[in-house]
C-alpha atoms as a PDB file:
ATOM      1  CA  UNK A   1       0.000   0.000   0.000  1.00  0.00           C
ATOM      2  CA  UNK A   2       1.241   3.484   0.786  1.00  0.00           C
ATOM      3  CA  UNK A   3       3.998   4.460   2.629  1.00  0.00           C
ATOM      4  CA  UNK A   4       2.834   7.948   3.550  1.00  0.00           C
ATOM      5  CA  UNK A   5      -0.843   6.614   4.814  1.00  0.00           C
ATOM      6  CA  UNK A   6      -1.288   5.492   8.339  1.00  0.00           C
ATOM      7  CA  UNK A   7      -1.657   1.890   9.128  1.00  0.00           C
ATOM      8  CA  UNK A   8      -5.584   2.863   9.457  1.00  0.00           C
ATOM      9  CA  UNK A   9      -5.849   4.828   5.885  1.00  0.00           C
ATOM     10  CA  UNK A  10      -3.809   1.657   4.322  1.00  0.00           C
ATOM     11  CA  UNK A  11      -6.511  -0.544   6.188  1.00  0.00           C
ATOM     12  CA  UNK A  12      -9.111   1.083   4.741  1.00  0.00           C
ATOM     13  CA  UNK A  13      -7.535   1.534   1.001  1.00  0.00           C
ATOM     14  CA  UNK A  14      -7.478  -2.049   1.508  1.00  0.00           C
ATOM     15  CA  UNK A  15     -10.776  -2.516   1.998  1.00  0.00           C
ATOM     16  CA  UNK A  16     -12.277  -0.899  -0.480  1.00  0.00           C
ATOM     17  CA  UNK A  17      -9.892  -2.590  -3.233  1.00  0.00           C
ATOM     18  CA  UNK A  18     -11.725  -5.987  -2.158  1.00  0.00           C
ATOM     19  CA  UNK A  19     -15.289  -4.762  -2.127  1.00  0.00           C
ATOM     20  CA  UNK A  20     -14.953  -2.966  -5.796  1.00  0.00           C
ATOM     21  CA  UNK A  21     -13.508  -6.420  -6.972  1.00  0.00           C
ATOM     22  CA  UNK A  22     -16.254  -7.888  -5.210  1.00  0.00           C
ATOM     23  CA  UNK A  23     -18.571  -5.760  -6.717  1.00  0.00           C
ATOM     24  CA  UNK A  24     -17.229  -6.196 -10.674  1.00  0.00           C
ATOM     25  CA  UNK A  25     -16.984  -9.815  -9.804  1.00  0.00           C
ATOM     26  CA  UNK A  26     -20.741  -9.724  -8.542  1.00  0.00           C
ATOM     27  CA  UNK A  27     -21.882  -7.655 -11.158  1.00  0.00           C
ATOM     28  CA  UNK A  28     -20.488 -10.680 -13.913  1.00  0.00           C
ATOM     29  CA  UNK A  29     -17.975  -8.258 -15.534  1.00  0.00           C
ATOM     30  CA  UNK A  30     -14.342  -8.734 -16.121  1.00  0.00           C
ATOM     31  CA  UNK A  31     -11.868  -6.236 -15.741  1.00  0.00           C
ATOM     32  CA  UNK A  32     -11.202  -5.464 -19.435  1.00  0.00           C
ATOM     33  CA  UNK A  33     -15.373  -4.991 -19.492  1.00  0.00           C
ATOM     34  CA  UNK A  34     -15.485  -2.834 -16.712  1.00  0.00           C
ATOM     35  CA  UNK A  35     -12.160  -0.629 -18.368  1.00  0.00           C
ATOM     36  CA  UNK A  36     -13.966  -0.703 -21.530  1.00  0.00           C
ATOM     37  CA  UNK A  37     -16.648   1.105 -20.334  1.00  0.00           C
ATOM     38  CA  UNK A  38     -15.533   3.716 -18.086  1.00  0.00           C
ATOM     39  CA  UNK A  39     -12.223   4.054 -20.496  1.00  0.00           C
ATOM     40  CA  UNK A  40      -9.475   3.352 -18.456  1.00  0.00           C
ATOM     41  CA  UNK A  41      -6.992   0.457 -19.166  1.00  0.00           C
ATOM     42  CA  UNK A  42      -7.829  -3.057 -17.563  1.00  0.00           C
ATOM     43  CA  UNK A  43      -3.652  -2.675 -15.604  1.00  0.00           C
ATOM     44  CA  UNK A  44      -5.476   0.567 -14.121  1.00  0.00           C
ATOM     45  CA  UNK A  45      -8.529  -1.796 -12.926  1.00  0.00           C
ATOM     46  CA  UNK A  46      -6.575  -4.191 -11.651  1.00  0.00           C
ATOM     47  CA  UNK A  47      -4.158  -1.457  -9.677  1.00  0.00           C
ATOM     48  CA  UNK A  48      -7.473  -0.065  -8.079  1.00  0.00           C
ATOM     49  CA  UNK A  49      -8.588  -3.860  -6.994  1.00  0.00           C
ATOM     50  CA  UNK A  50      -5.239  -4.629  -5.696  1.00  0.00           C
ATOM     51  CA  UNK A  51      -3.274  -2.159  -4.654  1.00  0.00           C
ATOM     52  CA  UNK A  52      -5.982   0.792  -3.599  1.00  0.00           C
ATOM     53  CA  UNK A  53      -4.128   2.784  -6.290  1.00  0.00           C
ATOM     54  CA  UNK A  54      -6.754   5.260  -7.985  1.00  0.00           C
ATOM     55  CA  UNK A  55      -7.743   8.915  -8.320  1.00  0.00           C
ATOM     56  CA  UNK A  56     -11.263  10.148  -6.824  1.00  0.00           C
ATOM     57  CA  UNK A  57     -12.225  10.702 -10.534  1.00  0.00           C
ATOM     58  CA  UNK A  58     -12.194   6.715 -10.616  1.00  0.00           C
ATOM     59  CA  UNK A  59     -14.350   6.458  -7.728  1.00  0.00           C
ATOM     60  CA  UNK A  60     -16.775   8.810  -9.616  1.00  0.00           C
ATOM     61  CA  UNK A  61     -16.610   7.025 -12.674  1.00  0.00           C
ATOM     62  CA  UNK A  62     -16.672   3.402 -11.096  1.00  0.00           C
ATOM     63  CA  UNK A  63     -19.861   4.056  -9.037  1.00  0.00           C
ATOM     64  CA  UNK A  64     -21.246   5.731 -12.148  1.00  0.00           C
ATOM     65  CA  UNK A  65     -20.892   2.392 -13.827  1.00  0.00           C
ATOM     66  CA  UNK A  66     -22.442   0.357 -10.960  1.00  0.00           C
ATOM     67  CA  UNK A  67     -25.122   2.855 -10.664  1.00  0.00           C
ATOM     68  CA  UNK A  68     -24.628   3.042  -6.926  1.00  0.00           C
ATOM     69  CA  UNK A  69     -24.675   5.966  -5.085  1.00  0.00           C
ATOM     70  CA  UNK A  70     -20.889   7.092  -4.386  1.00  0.00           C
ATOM     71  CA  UNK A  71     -21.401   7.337  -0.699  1.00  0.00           C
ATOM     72  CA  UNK A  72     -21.668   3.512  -0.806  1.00  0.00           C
ATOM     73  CA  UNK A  73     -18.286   2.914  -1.125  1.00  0.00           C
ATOM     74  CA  UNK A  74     -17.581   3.436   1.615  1.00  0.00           C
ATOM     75  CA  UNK A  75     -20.138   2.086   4.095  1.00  0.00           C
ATOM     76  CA  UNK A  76     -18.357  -1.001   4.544  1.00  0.00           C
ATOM     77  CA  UNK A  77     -15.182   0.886   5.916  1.00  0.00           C
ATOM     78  CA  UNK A  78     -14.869   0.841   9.157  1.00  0.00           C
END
């Protein structure tokens, strides 16, 4: 994860890397689908699922593209 976050913030990155692969894996789309359609590259999919690596403007995009308010991606974080 990152370096700079605290052990907390890295926690929580972490956590929301496995729910949106939970949700894309849910949802019955791959990662090259799910890039398709929002237009980013599948490696930049895969970085968000892993490795909490994204900017906000993903977020945006990704629960555009689940049509889920953005606010839920983070209920799960505790």
């Amino acid at each position: 994860m990152n370096a700079n976050l605290s052990p907390e913030n890295n926690k929580r990155l972490l956590e929301l890397s496995i729910y949106l692969r939970e949700l894309r894996i849910n949802s019955g789309y791959t990662q090259e689908q799910v890039a398709k359609e929002i237009r980013l590259s599948r490696n930049s999919i895969s970085k968000i699922e892993r490795q909490g690596f994204f900017r906000i403007q993903h977020l945006f995009l990704l629960a555009d593209f689940y049509e889920i308010p953005i606010k839920e991606l983070f209920m799960d974080i505790a």
